[in-house]
Protein backbone atom coordinates (compact mmCIF):
# COMPACT_ATOMS: atom_id res chain seq x y z
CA UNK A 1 0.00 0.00 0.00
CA UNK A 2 1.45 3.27 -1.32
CA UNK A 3 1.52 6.27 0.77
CA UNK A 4 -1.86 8.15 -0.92
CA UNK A 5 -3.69 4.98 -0.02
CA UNK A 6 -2.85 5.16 3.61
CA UNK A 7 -3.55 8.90 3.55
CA UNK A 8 -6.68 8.34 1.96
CA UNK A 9 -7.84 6.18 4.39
CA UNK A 10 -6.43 8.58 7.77
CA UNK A 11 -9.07 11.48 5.69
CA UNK A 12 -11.69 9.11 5.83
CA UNK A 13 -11.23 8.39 8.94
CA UNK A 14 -10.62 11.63 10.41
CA UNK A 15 -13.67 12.97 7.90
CA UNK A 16 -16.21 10.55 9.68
CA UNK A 17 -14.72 11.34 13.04
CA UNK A 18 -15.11 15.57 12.51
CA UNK A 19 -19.05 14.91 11.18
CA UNK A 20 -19.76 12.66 14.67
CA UNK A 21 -18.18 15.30 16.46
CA UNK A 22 -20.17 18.15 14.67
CA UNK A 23 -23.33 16.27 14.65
CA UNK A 24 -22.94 16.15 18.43
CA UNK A 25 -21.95 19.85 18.82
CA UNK A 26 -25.65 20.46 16.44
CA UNK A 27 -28.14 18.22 18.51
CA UNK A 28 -26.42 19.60 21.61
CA UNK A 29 -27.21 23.10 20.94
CA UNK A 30 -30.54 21.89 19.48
CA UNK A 31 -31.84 20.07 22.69
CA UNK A 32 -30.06 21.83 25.79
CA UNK A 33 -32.44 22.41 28.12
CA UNK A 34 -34.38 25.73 28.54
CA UNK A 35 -32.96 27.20 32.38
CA UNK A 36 -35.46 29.76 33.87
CA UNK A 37 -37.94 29.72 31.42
CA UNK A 38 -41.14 30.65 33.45
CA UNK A 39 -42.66 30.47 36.69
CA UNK A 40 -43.15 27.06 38.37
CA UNK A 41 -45.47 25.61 41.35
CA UNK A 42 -44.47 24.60 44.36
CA UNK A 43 -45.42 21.45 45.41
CA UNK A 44 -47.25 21.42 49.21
CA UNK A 45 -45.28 20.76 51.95
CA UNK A 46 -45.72 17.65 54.05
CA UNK A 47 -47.83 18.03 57.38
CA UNK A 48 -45.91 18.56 60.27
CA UNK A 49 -45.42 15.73 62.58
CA UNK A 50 -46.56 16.23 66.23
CA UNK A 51 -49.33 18.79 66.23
CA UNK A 52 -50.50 19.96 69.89
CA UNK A 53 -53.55 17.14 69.83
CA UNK A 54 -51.10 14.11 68.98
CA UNK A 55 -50.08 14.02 72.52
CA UNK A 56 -53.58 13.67 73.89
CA UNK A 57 -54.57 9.87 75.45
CA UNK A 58 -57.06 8.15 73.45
CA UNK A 59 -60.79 8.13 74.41
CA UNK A 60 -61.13 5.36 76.44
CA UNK A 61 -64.15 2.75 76.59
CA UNK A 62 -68.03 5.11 76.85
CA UNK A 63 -69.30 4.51 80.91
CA UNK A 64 -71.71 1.85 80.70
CA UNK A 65 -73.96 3.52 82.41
CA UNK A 66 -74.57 6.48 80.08
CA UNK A 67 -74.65 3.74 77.11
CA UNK A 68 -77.62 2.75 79.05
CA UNK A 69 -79.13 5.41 79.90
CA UNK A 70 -80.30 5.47 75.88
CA UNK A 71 -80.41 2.07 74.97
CA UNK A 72 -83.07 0.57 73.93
CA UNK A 73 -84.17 -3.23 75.09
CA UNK A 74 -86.55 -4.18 72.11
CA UNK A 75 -83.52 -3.57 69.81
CA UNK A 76 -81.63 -5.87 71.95
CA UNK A 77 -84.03 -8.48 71.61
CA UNK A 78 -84.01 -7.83 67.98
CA UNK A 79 -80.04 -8.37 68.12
CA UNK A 80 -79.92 -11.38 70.05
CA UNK A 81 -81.85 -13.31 67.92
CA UNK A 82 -78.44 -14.12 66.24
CA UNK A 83 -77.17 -15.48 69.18
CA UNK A 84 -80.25 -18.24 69.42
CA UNK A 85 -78.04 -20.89 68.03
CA UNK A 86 -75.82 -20.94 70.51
CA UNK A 87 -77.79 -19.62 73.97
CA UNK A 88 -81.41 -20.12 75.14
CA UNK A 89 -82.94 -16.88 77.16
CA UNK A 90 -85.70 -18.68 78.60
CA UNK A 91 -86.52 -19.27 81.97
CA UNK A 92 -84.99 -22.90 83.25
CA UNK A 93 -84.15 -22.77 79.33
CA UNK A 94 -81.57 -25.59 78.44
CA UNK A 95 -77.92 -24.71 78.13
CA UNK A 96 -76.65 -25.27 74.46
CA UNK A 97 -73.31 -24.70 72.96
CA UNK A 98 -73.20 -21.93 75.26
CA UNK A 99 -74.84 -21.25 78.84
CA UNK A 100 -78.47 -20.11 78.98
CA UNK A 101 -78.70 -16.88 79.58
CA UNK A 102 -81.91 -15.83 82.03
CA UNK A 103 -80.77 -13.78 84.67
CA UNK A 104 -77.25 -13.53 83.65
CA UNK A 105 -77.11 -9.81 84.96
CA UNK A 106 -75.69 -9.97 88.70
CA UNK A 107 -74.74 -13.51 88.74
CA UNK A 108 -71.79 -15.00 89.40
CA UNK A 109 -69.02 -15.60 86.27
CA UNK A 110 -69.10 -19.42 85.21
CA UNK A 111 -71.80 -20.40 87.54
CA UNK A 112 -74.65 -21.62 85.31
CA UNK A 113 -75.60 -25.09 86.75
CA UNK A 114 -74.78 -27.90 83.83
CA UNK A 115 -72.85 -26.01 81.76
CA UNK A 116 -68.97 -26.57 81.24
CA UNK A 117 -66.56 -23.31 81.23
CA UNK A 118 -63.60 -22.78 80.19
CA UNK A 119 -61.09 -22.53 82.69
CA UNK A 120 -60.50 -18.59 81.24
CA UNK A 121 -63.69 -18.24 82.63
CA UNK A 122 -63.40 -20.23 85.43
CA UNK A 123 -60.55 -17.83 86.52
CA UNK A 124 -63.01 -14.70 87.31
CA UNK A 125 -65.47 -17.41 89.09
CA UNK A 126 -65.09 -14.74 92.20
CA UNK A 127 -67.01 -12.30 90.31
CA UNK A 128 -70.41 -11.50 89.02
CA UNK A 129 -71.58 -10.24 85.85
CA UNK A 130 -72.06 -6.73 86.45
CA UNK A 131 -72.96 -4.17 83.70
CA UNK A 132 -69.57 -3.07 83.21
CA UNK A 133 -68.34 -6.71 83.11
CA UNK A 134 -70.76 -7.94 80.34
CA UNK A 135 -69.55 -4.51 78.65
CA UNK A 136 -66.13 -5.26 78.48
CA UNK A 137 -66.84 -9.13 77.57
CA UNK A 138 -69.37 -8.07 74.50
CA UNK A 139 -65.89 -5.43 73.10
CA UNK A 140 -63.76 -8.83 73.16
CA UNK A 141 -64.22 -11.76 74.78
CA UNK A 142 -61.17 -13.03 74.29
CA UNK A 143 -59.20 -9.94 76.14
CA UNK A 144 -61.75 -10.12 78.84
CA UNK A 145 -60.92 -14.03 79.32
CA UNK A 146 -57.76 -14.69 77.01
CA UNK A 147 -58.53 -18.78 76.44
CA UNK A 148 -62.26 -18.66 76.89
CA UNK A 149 -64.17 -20.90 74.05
CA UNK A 150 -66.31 -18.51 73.09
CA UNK A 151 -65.74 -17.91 69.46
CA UNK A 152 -67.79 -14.69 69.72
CA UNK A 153 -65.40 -11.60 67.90
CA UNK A 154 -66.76 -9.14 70.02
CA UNK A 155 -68.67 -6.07 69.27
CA UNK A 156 -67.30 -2.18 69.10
CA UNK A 157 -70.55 -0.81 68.36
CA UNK A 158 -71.67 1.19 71.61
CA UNK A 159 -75.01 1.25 70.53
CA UNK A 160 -75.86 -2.06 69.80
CA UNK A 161 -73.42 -4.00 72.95
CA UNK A 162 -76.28 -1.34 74.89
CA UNK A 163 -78.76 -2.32 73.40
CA UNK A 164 -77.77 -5.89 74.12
CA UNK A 165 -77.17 -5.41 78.04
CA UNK A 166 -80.59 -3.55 78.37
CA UNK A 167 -82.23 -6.75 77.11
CA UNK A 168 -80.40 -9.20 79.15
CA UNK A 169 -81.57 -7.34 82.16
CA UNK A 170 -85.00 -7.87 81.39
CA UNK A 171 -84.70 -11.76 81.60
CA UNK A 172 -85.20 -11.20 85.46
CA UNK A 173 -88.35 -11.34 88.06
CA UNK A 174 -86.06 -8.88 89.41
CA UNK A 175 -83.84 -6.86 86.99
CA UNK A 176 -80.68 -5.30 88.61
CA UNK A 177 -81.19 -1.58 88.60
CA UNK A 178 -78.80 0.58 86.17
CA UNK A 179 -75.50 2.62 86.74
CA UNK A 180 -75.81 5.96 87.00
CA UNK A 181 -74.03 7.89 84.06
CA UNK A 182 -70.95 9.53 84.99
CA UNK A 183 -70.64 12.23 86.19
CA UNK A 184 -69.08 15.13 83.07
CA UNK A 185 -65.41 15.31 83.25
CA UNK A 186 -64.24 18.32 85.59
CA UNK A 187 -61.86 19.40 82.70
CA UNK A 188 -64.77 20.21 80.79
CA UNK A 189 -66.70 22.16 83.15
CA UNK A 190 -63.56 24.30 84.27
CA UNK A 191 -63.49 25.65 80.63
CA UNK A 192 -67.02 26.14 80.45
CA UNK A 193 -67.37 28.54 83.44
CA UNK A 194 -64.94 31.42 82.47
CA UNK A 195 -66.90 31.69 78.88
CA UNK A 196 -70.51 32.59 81.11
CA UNK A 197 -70.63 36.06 82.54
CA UNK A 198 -70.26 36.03 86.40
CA UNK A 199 -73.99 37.62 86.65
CA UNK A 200 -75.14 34.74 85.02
CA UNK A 201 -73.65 31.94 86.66
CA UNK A 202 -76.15 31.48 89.30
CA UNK A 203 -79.48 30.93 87.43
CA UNK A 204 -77.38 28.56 85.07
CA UNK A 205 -77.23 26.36 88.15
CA UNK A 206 -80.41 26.82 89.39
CA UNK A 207 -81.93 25.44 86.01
CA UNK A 208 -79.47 22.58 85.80
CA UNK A 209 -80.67 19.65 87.75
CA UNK A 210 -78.91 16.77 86.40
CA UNK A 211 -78.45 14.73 89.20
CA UNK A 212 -82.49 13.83 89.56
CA UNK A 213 -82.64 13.80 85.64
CA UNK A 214 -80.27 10.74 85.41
CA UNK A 215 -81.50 9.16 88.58
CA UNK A 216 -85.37 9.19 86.84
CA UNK A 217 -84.08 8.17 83.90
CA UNK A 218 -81.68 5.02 85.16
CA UNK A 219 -84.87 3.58 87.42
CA UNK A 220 -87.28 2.84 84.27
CA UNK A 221 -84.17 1.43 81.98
CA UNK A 222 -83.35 -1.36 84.47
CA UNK A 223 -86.99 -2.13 84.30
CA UNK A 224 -86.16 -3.28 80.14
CA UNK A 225 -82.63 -3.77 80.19
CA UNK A 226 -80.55 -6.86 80.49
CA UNK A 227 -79.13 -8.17 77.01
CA UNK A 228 -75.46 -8.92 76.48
CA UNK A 229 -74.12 -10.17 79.74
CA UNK A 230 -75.55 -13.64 78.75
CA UNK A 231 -73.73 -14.15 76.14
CA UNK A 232 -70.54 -13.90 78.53
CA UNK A 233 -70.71 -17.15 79.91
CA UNK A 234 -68.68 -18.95 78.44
């Protein structure tokens, strides 16, 4: 190969390397992104973590005895219906796959003659089945009695475990009178006072017997109520 050969091919080479490079330089200049062009958004910042109510306890469980204060037996009796399979609510009723449940409100925990509990139940045998027991055993039975047999889930519904109770007390020649509701919590009356005027502070409590309204109301409710507690037993 002579010398113009070789130089030939160095042009062409060098030829094809120049156009890559200038092709390069063109699409650069063509495509470079525009810096600044025009106003943007900006995108909203992310909630703060640890606002002033974060710190606050959770509510805890309603008192039982304002639950009953508006519950409503018939509805209970309505509800339990689903529970048939599993308890009678009869008078000397036959136990089934779970105790039968007349008179279950004020009687002892595991205690219905014939009837086989668990020994989760067994363990609060020392104890009776007061409203605030069959409360807390219609939420969950299984926290109430951790081991018990009862494959009931439990029920969050205020309402409804209410309406329950008040029917349960019914199934009584007797029914167990309810809890008063409790009393409003003092934090809440503290803030109300400063926002009345001083001058009309007194006739506000003259008009505000709630003490009588609750006891009125409680004596006629245990008359209807006594639903869920039955459903405790096992």
């Amino acid at each position: 190969m002579d010398s113009f050969e070789l130089n030939k091919i160095l042009g062409a080479i060098l030829g094809t390397l120049l156009f890559v490079m200038g092709v390069g330089f063109l699409a650069e200049a063509i495509y470079e992104p525009a810096h600044g062009a025009g106003p943007g958004y900006d995108l909203p910042a992310a909630p703060a973590e640890g606002g002033p109510g974060d710190n606050a306890a959770p509510a805890g469980p309603v008192d039982i005895g304002t639950l009953l204060a508006s519950a409503d037996p018939k509805a209970g009796e309505a509800a339990a219906k689903k529970c048939q399979a599993c308890h009678d609510f009869t008078e000397g009723g036959p136990n089934k796959t779970g105790p039968n449940l007349y008179g279950i409100v004020g009687e002892k925990i595991a205690d219905v003659p014939g009837f086989s509990f668990s020994e989760a139940l067994k363990a609060h045998s020392s104890e009776t089945w007061d409203y605030d027991k069959l409360n807390q055993w219609l939420i969950s039975p299984k926290t109430f009695a951790p081991g018990t047999k009862m494959t009931y889930a439990g029920d969050k519904d205020d309402k409804d475990r209410a309406n329950l109770i008040a029917y349960l007390s019914t199934l009584s020649k007797s029914p167990v009178p309810f809890p008063a509701p409790a009393a409003p919590a003092t934090g809440a009356s503290s803030e109300a006072a400063p926002a009345a005027p001083s001058s009309e502070a007194a006739p506000a409590s003259s008009e505000a017997p709630a003490a009588p309204a609750s006891s009125s109301e409680a004596a006629p409710a245990s008359s209807e109520a006594a639903p869920a507690s039955s459903s405790a037993a096992q």
